[in-house]
Protein backbone atom coordinates (compact mmCIF):
# COMPACT_ATOMS: atom_id res chain seq x y z
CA UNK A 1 13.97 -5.87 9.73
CA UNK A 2 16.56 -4.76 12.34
CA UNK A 3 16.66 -0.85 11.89
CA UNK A 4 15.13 2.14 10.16
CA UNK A 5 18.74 2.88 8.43
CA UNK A 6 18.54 -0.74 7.21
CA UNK A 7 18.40 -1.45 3.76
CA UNK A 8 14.77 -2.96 2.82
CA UNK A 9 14.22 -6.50 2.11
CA UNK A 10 10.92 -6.84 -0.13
CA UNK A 11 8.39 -9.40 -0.62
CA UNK A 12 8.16 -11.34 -4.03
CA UNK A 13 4.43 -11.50 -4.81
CA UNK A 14 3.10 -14.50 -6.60
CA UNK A 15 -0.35 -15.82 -7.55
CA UNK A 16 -2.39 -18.73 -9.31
CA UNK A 17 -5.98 -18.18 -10.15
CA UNK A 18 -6.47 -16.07 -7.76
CA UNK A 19 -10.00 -14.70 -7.18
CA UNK A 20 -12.03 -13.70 -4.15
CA UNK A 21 -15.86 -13.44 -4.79
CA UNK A 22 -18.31 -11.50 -2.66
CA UNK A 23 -22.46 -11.39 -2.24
CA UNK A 24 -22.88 -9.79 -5.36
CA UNK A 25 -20.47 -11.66 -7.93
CA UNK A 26 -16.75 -12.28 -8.50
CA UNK A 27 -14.97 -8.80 -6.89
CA UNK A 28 -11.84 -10.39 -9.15
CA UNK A 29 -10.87 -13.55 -10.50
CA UNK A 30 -7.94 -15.82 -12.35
CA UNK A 31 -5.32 -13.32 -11.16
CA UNK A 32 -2.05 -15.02 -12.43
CA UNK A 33 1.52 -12.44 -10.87
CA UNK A 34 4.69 -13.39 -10.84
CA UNK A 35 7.14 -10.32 -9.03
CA UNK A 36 9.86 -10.43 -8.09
CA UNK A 37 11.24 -8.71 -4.47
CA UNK A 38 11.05 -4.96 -5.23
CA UNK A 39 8.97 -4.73 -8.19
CA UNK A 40 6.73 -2.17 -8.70
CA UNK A 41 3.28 -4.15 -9.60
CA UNK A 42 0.81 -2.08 -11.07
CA UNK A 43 -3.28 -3.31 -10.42
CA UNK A 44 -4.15 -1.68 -14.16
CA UNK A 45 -8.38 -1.30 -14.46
CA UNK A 46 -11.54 0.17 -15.02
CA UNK A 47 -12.81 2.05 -11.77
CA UNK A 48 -14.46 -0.90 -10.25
CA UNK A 49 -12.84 -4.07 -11.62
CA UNK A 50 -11.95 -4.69 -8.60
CA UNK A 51 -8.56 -3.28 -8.56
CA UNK A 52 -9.02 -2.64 -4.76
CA UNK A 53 -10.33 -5.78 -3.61
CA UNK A 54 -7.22 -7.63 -5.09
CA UNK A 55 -4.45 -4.57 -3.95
CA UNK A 56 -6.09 -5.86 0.43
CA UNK A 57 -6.26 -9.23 -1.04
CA UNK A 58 -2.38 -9.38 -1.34
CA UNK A 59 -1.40 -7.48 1.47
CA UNK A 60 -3.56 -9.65 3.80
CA UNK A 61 -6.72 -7.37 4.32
CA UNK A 62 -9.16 -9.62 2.54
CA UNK A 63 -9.95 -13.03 2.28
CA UNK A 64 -9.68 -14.56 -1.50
CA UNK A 65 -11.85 -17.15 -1.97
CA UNK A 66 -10.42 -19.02 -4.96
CA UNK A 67 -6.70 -20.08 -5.99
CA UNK A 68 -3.85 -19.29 -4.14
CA UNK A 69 -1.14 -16.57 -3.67
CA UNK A 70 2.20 -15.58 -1.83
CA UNK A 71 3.51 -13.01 -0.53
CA UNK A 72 7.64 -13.57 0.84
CA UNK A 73 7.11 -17.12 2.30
CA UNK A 74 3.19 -16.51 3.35
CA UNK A 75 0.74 -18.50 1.78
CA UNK A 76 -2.65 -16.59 1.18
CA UNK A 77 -5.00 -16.97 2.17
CA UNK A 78 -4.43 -19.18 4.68
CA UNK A 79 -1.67 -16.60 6.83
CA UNK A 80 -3.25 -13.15 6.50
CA UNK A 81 -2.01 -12.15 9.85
CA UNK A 82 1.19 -12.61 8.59
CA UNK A 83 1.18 -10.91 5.42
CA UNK A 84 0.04 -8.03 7.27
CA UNK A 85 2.43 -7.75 9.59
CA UNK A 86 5.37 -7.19 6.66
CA UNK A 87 2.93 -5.07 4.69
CA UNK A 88 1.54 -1.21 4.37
CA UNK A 89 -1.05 0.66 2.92
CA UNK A 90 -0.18 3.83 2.06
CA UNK A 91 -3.86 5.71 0.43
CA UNK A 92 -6.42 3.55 0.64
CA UNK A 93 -10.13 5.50 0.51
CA UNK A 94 -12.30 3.88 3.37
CA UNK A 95 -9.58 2.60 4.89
CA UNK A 96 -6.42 4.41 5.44
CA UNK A 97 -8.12 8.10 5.39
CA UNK A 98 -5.97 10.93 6.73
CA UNK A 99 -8.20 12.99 9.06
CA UNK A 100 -8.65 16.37 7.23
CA UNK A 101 -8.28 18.34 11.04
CA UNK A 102 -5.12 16.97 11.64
CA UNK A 103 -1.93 18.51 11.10
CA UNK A 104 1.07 16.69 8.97
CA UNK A 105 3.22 16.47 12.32
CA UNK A 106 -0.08 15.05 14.41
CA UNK A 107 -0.20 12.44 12.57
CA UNK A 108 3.29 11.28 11.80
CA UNK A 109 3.74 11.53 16.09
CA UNK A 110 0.63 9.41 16.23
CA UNK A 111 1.81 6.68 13.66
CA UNK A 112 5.21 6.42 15.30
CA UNK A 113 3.52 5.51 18.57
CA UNK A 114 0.56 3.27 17.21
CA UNK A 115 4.16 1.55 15.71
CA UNK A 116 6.18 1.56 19.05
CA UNK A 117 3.67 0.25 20.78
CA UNK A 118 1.74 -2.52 18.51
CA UNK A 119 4.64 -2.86 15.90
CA UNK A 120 7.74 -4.18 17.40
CA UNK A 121 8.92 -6.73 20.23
CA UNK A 122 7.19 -5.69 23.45
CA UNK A 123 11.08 -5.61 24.90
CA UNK A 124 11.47 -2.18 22.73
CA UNK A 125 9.05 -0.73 25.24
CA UNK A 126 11.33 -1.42 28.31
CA UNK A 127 14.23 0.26 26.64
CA UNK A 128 15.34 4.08 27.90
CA UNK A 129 13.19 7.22 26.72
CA UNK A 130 16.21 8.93 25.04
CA UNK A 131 16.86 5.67 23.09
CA UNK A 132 13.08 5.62 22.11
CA UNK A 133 12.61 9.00 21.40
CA UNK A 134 15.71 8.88 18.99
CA UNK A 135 14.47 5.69 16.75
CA UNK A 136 11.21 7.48 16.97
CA UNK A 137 12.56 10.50 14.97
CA UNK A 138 15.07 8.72 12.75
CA UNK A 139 11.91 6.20 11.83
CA UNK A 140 10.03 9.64 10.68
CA UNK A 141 12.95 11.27 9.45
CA UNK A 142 13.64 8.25 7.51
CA UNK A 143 10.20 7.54 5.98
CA UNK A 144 10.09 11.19 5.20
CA UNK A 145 13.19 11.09 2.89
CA UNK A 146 12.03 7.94 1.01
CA UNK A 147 8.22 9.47 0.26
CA UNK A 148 9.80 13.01 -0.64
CA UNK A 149 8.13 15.10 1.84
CA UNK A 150 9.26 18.46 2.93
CA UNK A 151 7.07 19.79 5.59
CA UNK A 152 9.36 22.72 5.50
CA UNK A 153 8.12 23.95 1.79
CA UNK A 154 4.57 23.11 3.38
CA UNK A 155 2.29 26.18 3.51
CA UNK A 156 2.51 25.89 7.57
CA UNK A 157 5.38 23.62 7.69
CA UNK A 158 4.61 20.46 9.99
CA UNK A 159 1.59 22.22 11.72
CA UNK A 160 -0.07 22.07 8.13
CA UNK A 161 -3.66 20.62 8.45
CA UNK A 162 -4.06 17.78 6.15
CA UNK A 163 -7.29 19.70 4.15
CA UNK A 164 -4.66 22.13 3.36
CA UNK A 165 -2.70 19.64 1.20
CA UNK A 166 -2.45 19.56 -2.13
CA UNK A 167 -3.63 15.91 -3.77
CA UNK A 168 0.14 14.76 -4.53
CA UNK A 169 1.20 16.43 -1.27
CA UNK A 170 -1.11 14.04 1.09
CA UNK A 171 -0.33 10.59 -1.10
CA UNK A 172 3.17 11.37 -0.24
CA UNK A 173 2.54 11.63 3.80
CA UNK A 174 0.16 8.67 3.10
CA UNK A 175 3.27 6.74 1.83
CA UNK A 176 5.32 8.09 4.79
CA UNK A 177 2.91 7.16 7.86
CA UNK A 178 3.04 3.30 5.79
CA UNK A 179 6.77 3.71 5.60
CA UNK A 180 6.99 4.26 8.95
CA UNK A 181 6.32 0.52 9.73
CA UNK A 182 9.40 -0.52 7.63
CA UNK A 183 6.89 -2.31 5.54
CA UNK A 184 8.48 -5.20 2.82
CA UNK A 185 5.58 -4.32 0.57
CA UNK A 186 3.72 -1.14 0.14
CA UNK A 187 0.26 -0.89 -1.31
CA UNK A 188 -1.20 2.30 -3.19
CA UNK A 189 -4.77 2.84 -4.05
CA UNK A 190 -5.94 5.19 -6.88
CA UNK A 191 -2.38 6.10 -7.71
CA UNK A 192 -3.31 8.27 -10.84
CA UNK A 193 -6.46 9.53 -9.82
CA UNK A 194 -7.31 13.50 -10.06
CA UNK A 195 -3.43 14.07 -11.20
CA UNK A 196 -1.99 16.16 -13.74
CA UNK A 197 0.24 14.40 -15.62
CA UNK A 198 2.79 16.16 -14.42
CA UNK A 199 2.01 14.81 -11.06
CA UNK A 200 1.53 11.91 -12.27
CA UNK A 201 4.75 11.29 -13.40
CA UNK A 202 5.82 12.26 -9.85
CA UNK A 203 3.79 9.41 -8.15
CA UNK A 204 4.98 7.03 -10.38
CA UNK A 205 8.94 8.45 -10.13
CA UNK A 206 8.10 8.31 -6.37
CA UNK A 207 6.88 4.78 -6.23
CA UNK A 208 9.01 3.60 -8.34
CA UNK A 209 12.31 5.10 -6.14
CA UNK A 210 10.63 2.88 -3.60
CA UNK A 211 10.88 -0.43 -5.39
CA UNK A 212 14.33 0.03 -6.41
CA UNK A 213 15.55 0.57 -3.05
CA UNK A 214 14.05 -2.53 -2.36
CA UNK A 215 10.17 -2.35 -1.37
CA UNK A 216 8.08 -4.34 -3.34
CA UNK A 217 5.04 -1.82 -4.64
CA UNK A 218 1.79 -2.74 -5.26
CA UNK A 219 0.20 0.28 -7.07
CA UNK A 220 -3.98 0.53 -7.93
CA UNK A 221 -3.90 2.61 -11.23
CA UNK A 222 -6.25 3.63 -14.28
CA UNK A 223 -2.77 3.13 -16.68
CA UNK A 224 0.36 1.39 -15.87
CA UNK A 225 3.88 3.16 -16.10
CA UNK A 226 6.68 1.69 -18.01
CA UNK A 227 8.89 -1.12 -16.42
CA UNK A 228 5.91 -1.95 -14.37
CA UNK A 229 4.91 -5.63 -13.75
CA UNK A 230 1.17 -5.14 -14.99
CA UNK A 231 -2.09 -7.14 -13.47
CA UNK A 232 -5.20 -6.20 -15.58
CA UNK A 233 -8.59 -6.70 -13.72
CA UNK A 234 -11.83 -6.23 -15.43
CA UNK A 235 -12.42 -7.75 -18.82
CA UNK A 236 -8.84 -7.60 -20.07
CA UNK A 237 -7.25 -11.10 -21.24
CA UNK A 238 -3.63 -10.17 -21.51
CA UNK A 239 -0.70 -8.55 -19.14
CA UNK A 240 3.03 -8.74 -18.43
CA UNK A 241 2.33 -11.08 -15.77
CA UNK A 242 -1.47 -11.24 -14.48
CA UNK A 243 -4.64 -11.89 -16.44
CA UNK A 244 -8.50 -11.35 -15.01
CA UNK A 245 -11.59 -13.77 -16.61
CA UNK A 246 -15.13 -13.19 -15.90
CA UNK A 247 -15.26 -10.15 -13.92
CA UNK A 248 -18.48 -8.16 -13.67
CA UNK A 249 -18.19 -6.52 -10.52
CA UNK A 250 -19.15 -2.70 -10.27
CA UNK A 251 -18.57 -0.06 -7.46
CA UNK A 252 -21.12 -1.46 -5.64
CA UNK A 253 -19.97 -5.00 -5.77
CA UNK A 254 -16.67 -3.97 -4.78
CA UNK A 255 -17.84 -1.96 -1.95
CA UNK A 256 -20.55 -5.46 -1.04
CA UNK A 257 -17.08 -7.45 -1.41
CA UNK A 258 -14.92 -4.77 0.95
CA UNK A 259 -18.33 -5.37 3.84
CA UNK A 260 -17.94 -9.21 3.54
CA UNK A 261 -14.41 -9.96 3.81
CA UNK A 262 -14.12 -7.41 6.67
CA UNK A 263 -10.59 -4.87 7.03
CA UNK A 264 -7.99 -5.29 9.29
């Protein structure tokens, strides 16, 4: 992508019996998805059906084992690396954890530089500190907009300590540090989990204001919101697009599964 004021170009997101299966039993398996760029694709479960396993699956963090899957014009799982570099994670527990000492602004000034410096051409470096310092903010600025967050109508503003958000509050700067990396797919863990429902209606407005300017979603989630393309794991035999067969994993399991594969 060329610019943070560019309009985004998402990922279609397809798959074929797609299963990855770790030391203690399938983690998922026969995942069938067929998205469209900018959907909002919603990973629809039991807690531990391996809902997580298959979100890092398909944007390049783990390894499947069994059938195949695309992301854009990346095979998995055969270019990982690849998918990764064109995806985000926005809330992902154990592996995207905001650090509770932090403050909001701390760590949107210490994504944006983890991004300047490992995220673009090396040539971006070499360009003039005003020039840098301005994409900097209008990357922020930017991904602050799209996730909805107003550090202003936070309880200390940007120097607000991340323990001192509210649950809705810190999945939107979640989705703002991934947005900073003008990712073409986004994915979400535990999307409804510990929300009121009128919070959850939020998330899902949120995430879905996402896809439809263009970012293809990928959304972990207890129920699936309307207009969503649905992927069932667990025992379920039916979806819109994505079916699951033969999965008997547990948290354990999944957590066994997370160890093996490895996180990138």
């Amino acid at each position: 992508m060329d610019g943070p004021t560019d309009s985004v170009r998402g990922a279609a997101v397809t798959a074929e019996g797609f299963g990855l299966k770790g030391p203690r039993g399938w983690a998922f398996r026969g995942i069938d998805i067929d998205a469209e760029s900018g959907s909002l694709i919603a990973l629809e479960g039991p807690s531990g059906s391996g809902r997580t396993c298959l979100l890092l699956a398909l944007t390049g963090r783990m390894r499947a084992t069994e059938g195949r899957a695309s992301v854009g014009r990346l095979r998995l799982p055969k270019q990982l690396a690849g998918v990764r570099r064109i995806s985000g994670l926005g809330p992902v527990p154990g592996v995207t954890d905001l650090d509770p000492a932090l403050t909001v602004a701390e760590h949107l000034r210490e994504r944006a530089l983890l991004e300047r410096r490992f995220g673009g051409p090396l040539r971006g470096l070499l360009r003039p500190r005003a020039e840098r310092v301005n994409e900097t903010k209008l990357r922020i600025d930017t991904a602050l907009i799209a996730a909805g967050l107003d550090m202003e109508q936070l309880p200390k503003g940007r120097r607000t300590s991340v323990r001192d958000l509210e649950r809705l509050e810190a999945l939107r700067l979640s989705i703002t540090l991934a947005l900073i990396g003008r990712p073409r797919v986004l994915g979400v863990d535990d999307t409804d989990l510990k929300l009121s429902d009128a919070e959850r209606a939020e998330a899902w407005a949120l995430l879905k204001s996402l896809a439809d300017g263009g970012t293809t979603v990928v959304a972990v989630c207890s129920e699936a919101p309307d207009g969503a393309v649905v992927v069932r794991t667990g025992n379920a035999t039916t979806g819109t697009t994505g079916t699951t067969t033969d999965s008997t994993t547990d948290d354990k399991e999944t957590a066994d599964a997370l160890a093996e594969a490895g996180r990138a």
